[in-house]
PDB file of N, CA and C in Angstrom:
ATOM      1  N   UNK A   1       0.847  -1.176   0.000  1.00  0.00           N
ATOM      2  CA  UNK A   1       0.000   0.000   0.000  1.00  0.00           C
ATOM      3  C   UNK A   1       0.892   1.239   0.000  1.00  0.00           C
ATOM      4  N   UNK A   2       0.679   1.838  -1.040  1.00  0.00           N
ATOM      5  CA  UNK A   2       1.553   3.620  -0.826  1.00  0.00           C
ATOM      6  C   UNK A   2       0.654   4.407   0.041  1.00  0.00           C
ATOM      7  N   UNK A   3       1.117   5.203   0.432  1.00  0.00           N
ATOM      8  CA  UNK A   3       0.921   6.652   1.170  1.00  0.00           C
ATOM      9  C   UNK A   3       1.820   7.672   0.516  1.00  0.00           C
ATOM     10  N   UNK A   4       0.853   8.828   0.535  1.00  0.00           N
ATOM     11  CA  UNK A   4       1.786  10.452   0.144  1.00  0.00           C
ATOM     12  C   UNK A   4       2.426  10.786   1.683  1.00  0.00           C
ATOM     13  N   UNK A   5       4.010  10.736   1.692  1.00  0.00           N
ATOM     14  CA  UNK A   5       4.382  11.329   2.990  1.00  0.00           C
ATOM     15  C   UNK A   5       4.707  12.462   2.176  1.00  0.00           C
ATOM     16  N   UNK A   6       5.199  13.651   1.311  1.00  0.00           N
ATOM     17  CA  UNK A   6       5.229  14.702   0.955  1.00  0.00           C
ATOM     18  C   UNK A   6       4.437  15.267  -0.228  1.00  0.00           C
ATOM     19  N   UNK A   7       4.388  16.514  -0.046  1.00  0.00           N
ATOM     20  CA  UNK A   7       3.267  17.118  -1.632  1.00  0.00           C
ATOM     21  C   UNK A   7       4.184  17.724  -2.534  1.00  0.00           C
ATOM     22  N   UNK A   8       3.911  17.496  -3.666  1.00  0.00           N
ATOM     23  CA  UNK A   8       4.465  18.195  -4.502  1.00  0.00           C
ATOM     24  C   UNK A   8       5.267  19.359  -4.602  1.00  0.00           C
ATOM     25  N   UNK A   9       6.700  20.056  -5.529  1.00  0.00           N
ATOM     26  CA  UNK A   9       6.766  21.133  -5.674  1.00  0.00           C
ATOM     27  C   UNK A   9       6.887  21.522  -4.340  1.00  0.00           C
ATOM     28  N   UNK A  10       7.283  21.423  -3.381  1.00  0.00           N
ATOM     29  CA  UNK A  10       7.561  22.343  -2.179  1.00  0.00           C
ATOM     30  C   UNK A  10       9.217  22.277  -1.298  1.00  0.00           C
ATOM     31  N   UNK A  11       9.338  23.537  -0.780  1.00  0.00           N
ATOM     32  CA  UNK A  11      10.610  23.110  -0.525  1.00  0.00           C
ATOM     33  C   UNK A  11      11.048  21.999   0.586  1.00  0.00           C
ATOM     34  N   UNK A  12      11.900  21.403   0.216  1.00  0.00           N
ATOM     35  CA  UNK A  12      12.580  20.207   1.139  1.00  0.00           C
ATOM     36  C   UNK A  12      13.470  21.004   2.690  1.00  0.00           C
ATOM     37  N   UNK A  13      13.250  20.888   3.482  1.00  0.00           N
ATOM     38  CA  UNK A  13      14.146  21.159   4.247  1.00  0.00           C
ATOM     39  C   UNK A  13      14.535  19.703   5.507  1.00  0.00           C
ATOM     40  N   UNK A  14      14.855  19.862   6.237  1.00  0.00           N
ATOM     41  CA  UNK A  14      15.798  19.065   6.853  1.00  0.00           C
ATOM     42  C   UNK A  14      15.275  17.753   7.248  1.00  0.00           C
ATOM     43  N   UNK A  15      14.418  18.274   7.785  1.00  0.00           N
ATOM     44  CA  UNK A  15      13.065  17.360   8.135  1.00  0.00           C
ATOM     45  C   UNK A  15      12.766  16.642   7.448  1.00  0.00           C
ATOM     46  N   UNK A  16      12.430  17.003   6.205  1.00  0.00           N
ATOM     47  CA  UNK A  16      11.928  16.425   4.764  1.00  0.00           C
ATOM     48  C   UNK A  16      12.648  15.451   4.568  1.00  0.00           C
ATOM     49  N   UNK A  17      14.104  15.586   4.575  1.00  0.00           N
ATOM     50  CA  UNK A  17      14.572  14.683   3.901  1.00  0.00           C
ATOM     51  C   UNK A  17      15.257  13.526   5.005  1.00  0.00           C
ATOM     52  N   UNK A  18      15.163  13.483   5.928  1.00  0.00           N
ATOM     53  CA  UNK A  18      14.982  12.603   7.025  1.00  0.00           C
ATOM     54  C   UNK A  18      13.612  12.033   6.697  1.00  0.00           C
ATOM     55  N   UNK A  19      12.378  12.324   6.442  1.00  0.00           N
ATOM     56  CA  UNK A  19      11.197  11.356   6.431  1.00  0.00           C
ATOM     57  C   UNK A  19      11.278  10.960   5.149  1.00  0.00           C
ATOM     58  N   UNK A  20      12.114  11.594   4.131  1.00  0.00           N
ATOM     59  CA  UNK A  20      12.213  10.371   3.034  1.00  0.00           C
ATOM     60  C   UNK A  20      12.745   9.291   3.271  1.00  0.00           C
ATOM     61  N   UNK A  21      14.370   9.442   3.895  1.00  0.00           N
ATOM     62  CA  UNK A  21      14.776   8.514   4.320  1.00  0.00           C
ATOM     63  C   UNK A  21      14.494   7.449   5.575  1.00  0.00           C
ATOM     64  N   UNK A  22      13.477   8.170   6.195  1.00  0.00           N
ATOM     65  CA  UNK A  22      13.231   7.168   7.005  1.00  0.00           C
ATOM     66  C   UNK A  22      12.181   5.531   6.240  1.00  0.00           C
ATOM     67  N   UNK A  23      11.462   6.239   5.415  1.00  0.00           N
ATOM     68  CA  UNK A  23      10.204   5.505   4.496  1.00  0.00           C
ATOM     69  C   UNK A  23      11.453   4.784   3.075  1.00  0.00           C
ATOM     70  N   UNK A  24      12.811   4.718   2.974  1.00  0.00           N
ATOM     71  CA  UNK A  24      13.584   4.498   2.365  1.00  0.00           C
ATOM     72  C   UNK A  24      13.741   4.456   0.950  1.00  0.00           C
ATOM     73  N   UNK A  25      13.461   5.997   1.124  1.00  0.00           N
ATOM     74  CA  UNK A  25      13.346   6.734  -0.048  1.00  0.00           C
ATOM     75  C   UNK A  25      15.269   7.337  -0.449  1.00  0.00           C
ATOM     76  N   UNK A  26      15.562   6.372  -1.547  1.00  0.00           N
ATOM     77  CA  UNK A  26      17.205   6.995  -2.002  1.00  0.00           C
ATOM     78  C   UNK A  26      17.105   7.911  -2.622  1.00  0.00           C
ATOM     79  N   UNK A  27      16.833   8.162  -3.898  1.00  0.00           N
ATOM     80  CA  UNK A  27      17.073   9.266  -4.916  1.00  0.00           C
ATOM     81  C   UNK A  27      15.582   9.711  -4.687  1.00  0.00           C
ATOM     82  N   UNK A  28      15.910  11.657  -4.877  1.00  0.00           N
ATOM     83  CA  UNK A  28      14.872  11.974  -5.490  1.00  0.00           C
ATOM     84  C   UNK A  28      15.142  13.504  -6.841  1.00  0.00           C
ATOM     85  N   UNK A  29      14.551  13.693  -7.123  1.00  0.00           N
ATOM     86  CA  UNK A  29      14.566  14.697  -8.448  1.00  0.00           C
ATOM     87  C   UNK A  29      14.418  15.758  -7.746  1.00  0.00           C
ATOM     88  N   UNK A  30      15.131  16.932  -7.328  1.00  0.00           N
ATOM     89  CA  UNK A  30      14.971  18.311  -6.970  1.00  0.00           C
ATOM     90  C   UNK A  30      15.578  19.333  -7.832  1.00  0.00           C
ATOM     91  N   UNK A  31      15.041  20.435  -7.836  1.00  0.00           N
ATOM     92  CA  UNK A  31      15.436  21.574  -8.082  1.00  0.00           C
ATOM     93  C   UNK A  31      15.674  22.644  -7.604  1.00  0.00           C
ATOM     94  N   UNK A  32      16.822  23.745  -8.795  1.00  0.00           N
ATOM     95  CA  UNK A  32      16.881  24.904  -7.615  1.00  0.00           C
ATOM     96  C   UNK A  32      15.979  25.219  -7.667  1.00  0.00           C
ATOM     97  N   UNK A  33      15.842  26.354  -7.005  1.00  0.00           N
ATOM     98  CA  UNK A  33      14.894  27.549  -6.854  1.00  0.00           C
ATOM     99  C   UNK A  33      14.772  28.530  -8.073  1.00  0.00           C
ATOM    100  N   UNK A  34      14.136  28.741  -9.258  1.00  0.00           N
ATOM    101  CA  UNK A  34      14.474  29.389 -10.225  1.00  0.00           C
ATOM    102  C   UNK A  34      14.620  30.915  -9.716  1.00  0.00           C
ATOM    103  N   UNK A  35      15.695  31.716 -10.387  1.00  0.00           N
ATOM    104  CA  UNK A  35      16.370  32.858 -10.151  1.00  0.00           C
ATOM    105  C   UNK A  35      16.449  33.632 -11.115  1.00  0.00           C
ATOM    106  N   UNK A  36      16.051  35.334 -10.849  1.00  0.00           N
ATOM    107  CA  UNK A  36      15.271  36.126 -12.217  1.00  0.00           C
ATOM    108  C   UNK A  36      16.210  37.020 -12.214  1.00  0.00           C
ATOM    109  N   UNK A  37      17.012  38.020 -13.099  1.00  0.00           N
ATOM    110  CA  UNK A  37      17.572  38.790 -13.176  1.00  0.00           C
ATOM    111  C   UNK A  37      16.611  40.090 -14.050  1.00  0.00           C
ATOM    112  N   UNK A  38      16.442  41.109 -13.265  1.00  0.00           N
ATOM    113  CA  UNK A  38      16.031  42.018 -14.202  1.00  0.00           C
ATOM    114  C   UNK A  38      17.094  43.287 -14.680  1.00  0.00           C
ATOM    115  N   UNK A  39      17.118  43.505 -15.874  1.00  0.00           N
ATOM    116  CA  UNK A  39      17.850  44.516 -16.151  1.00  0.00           C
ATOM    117  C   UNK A  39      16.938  45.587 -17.407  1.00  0.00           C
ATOM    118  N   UNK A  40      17.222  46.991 -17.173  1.00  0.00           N
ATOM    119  CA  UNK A  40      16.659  47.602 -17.869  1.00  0.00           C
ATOM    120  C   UNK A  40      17.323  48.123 -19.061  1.00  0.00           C
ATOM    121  N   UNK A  41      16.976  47.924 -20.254  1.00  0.00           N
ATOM    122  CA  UNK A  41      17.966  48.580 -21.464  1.00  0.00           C
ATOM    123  C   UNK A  41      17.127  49.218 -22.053  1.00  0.00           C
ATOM    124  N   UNK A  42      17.716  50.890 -22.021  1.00  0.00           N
ATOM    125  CA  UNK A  42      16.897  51.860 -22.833  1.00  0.00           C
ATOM    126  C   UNK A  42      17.793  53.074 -22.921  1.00  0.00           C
ATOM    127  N   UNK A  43      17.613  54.024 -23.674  1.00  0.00           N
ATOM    128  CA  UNK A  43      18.243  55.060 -23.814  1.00  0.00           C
ATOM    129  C   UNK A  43      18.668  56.303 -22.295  1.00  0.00           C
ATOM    130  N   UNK A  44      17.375  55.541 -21.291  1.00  0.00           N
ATOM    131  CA  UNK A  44      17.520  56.314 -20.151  1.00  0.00           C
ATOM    132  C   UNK A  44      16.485  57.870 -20.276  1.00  0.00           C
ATOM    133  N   UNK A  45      15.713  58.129 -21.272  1.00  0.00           N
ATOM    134  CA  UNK A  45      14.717  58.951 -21.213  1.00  0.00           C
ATOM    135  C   UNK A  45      13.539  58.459 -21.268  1.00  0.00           C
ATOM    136  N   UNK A  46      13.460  57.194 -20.663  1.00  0.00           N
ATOM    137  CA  UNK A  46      11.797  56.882 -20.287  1.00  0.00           C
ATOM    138  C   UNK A  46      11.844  55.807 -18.922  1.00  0.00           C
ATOM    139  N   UNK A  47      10.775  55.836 -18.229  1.00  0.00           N
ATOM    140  CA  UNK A  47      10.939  55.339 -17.047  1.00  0.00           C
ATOM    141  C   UNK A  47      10.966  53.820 -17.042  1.00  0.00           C
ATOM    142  N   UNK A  48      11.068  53.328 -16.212  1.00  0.00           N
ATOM    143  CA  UNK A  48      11.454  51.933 -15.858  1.00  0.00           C
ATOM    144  C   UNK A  48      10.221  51.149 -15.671  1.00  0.00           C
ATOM    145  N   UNK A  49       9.033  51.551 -16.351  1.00  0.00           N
ATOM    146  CA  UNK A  49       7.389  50.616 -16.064  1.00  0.00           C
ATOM    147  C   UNK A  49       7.808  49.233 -15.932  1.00  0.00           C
ATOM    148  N   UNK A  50       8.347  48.545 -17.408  1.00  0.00           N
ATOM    149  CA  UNK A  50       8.172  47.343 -17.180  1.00  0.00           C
ATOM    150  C   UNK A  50       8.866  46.806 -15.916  1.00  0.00           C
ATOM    151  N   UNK A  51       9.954  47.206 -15.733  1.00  0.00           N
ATOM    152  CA  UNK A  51      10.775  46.899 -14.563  1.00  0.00           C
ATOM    153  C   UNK A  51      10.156  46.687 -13.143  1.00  0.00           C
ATOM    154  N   UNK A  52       9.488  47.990 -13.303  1.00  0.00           N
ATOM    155  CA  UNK A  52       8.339  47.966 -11.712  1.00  0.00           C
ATOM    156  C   UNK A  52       7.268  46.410 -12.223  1.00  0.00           C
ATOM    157  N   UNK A  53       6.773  46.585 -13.224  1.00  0.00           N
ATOM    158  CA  UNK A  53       5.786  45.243 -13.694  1.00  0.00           C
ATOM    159  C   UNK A  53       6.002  43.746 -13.228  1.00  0.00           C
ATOM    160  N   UNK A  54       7.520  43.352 -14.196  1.00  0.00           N
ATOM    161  CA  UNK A  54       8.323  42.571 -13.847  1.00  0.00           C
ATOM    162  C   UNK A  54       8.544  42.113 -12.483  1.00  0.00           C
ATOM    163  N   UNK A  55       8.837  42.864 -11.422  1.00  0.00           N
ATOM    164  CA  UNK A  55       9.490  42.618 -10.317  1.00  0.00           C
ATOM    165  C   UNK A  55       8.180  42.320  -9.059  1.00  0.00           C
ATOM    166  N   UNK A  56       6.885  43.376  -9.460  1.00  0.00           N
ATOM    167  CA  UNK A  56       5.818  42.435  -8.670  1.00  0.00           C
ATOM    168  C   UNK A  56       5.227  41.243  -9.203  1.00  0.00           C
ATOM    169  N   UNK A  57       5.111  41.204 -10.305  1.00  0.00           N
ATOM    170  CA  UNK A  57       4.944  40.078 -10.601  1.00  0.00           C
ATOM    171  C   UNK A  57       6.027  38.719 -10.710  1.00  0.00           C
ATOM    172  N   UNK A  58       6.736  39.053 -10.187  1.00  0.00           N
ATOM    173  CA  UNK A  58       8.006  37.924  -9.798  1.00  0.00           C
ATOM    174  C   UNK A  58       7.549  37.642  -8.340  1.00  0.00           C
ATOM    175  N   UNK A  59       7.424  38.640  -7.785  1.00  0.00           N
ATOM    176  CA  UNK A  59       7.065  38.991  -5.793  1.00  0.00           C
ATOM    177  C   UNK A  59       5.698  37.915  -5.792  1.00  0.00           C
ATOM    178  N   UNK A  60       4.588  38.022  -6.647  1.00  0.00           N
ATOM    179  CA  UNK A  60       3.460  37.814  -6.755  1.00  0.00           C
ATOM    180  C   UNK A  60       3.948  35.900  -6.688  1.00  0.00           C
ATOM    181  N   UNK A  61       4.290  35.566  -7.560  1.00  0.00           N
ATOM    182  CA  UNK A  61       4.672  34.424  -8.093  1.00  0.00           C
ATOM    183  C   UNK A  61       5.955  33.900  -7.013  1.00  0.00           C
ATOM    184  N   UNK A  62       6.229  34.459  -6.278  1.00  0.00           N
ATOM    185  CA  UNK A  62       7.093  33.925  -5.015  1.00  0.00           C
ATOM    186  C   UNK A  62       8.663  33.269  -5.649  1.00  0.00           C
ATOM    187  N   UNK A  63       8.960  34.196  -6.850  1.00  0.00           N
ATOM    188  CA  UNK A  63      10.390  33.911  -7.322  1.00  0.00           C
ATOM    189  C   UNK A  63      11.466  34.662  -6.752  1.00  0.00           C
ATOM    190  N   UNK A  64      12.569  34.037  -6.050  1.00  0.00           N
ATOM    191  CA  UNK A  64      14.013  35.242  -5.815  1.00  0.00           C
ATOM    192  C   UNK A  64      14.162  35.811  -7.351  1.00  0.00           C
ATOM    193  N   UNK A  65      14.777  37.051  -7.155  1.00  0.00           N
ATOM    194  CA  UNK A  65      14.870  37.893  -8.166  1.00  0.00           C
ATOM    195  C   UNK A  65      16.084  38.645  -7.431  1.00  0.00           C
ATOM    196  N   UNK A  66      16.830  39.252  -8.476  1.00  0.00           N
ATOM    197  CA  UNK A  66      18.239  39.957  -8.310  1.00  0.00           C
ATOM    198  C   UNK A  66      18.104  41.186  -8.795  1.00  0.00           C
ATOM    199  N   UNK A  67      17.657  42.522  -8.863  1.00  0.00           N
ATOM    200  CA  UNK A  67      17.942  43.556  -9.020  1.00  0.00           C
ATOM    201  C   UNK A  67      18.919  44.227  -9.499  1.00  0.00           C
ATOM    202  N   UNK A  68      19.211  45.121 -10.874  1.00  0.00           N
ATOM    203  CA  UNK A  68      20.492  45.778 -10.712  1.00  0.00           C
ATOM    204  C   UNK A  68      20.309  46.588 -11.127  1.00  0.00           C
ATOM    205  N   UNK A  69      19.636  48.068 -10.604  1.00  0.00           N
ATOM    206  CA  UNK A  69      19.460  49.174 -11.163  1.00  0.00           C
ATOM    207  C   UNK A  69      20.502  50.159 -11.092  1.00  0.00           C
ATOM    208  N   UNK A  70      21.325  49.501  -9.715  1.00  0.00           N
ATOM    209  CA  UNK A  70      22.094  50.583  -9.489  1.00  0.00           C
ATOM    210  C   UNK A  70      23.229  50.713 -11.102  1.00  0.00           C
ATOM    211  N   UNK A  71      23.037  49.881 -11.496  1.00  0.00           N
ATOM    212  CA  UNK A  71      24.072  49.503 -13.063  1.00  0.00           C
ATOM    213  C   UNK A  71      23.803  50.667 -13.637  1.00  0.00           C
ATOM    214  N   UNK A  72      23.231  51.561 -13.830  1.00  0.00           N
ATOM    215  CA  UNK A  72      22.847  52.538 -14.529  1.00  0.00           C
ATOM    216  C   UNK A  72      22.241  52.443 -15.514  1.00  0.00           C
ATOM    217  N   UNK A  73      22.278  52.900 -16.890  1.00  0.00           N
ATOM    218  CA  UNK A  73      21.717  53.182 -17.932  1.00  0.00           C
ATOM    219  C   UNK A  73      22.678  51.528 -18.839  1.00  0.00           C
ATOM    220  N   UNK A  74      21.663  50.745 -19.395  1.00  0.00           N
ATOM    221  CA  UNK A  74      22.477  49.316 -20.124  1.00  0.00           C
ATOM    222  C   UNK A  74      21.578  49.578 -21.303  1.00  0.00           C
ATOM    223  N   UNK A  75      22.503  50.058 -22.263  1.00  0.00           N
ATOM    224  CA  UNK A  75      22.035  50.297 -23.611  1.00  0.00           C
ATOM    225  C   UNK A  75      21.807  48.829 -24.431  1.00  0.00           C
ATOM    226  N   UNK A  76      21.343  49.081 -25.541  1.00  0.00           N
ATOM    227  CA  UNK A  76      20.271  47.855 -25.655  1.00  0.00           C
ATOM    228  C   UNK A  76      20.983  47.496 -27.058  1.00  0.00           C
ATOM    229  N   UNK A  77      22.378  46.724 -26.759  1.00  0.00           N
ATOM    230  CA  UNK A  77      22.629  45.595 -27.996  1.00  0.00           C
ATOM    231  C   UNK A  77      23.887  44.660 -26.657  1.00  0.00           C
ATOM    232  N   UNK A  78      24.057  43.902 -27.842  1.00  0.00           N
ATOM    233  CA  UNK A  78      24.327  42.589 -27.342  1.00  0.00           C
ATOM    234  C   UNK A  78      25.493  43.300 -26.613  1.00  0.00           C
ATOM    235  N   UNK A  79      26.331  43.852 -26.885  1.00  0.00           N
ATOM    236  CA  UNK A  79      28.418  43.480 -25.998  1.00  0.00           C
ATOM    237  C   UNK A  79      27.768  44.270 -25.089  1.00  0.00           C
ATOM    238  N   UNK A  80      27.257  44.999 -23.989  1.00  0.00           N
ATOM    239  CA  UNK A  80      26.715  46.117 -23.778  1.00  0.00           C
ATOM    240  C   UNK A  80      25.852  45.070 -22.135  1.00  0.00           C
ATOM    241  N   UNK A  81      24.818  44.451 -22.836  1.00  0.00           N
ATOM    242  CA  UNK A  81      24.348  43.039 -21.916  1.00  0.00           C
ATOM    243  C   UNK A  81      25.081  42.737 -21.796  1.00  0.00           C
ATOM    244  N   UNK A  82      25.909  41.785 -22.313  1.00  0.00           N
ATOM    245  CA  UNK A  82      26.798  40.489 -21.542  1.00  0.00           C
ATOM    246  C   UNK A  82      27.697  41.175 -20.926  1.00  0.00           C
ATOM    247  N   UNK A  83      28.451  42.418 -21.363  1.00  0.00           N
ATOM    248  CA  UNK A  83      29.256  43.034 -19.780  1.00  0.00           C
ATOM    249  C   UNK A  83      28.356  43.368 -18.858  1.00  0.00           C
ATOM    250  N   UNK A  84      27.355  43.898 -18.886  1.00  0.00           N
ATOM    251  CA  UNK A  84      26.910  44.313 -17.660  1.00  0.00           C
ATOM    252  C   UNK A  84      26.781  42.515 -16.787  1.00  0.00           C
ATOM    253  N   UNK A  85      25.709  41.568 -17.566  1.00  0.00           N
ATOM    254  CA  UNK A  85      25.951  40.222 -17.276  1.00  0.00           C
ATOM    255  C   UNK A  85      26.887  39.412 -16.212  1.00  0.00           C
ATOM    256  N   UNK A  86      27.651  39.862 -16.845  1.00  0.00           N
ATOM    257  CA  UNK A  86      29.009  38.758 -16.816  1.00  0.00           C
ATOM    258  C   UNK A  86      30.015  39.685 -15.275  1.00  0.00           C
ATOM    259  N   UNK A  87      29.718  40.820 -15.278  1.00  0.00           N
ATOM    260  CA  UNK A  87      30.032  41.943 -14.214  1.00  0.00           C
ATOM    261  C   UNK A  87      29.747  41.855 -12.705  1.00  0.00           C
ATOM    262  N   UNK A  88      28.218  41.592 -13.217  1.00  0.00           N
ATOM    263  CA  UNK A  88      27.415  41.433 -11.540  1.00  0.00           C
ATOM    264  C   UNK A  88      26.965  40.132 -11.646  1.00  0.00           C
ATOM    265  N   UNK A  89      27.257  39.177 -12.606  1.00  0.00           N
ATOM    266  CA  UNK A  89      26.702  37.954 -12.329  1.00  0.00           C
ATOM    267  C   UNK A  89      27.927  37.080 -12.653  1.00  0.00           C
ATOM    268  N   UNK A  90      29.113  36.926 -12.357  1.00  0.00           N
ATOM    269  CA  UNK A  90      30.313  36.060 -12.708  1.00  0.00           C
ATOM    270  C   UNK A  90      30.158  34.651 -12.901  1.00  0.00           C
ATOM    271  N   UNK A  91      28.914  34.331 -12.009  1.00  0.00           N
ATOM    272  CA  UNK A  91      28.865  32.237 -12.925  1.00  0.00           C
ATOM    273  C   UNK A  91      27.979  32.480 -14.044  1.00  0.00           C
ATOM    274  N   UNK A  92      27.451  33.304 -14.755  1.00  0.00           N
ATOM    275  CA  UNK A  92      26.783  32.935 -16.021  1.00  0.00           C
ATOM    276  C   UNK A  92      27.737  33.614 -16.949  1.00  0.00           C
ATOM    277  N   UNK A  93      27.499  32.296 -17.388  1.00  0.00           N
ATOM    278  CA  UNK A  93      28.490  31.765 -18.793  1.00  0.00           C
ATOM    279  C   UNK A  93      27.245  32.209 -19.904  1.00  0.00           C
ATOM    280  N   UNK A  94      27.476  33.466 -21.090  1.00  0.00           N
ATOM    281  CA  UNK A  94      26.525  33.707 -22.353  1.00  0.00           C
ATOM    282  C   UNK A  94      27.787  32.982 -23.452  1.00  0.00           C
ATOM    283  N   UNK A  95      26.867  32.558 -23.832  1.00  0.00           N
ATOM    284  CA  UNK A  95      27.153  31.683 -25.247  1.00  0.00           C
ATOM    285  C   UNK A  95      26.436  31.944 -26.582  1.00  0.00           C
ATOM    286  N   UNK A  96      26.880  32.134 -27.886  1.00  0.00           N
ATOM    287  CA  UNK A  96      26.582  33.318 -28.793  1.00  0.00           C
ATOM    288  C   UNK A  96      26.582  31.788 -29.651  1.00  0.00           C
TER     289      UNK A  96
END
């Protein structure tokens, strides 16, 4: 006979994974936590709407999100992104 000892999609913490193993449960399939970067690219004479949009609706949806406004103004073609990228985010690797 099975039983559900955990629900879906939720985070594992310590506990958790002691009552897997107690019910002798070896492997299981986890994931990170998905992680949002917002950045704004525009000429810098119009305001940041989507940005404000973006970021409650990340809040809404209960995603970590990384912020980088303080970056200033990130003009909008490719070498331009991946430095800013690659600057404040040193493990992502862009691949062209």
């Amino acid at each position: 006979m099975c039983k559900l000892v955990l629900q879906n999609n939720i985070p594992l913490g310590f506990a958790d994974l002691g009552l897997l193993a107690t019910v002798g449960l070896r492997t299981i399939h986890a994931y990170d936590q998905l992680r949002v970067v917002v950045l704004s690219t525009d000429s810098g004479k119009i305001h940041h709407s989507n940005k404000i949009m973006l970021m409650s609706e990340l809040k809404d949806l209960n995603i970590q999100h990384n912020i980088y406004f303080q970056c200033g103004i990130i003009y909008n073609n490719e070498t331009s992104i991946i430095q800013t990228l690659q600057f404040h985010h040193p493990i992502i690797r862009v691949q062209l």
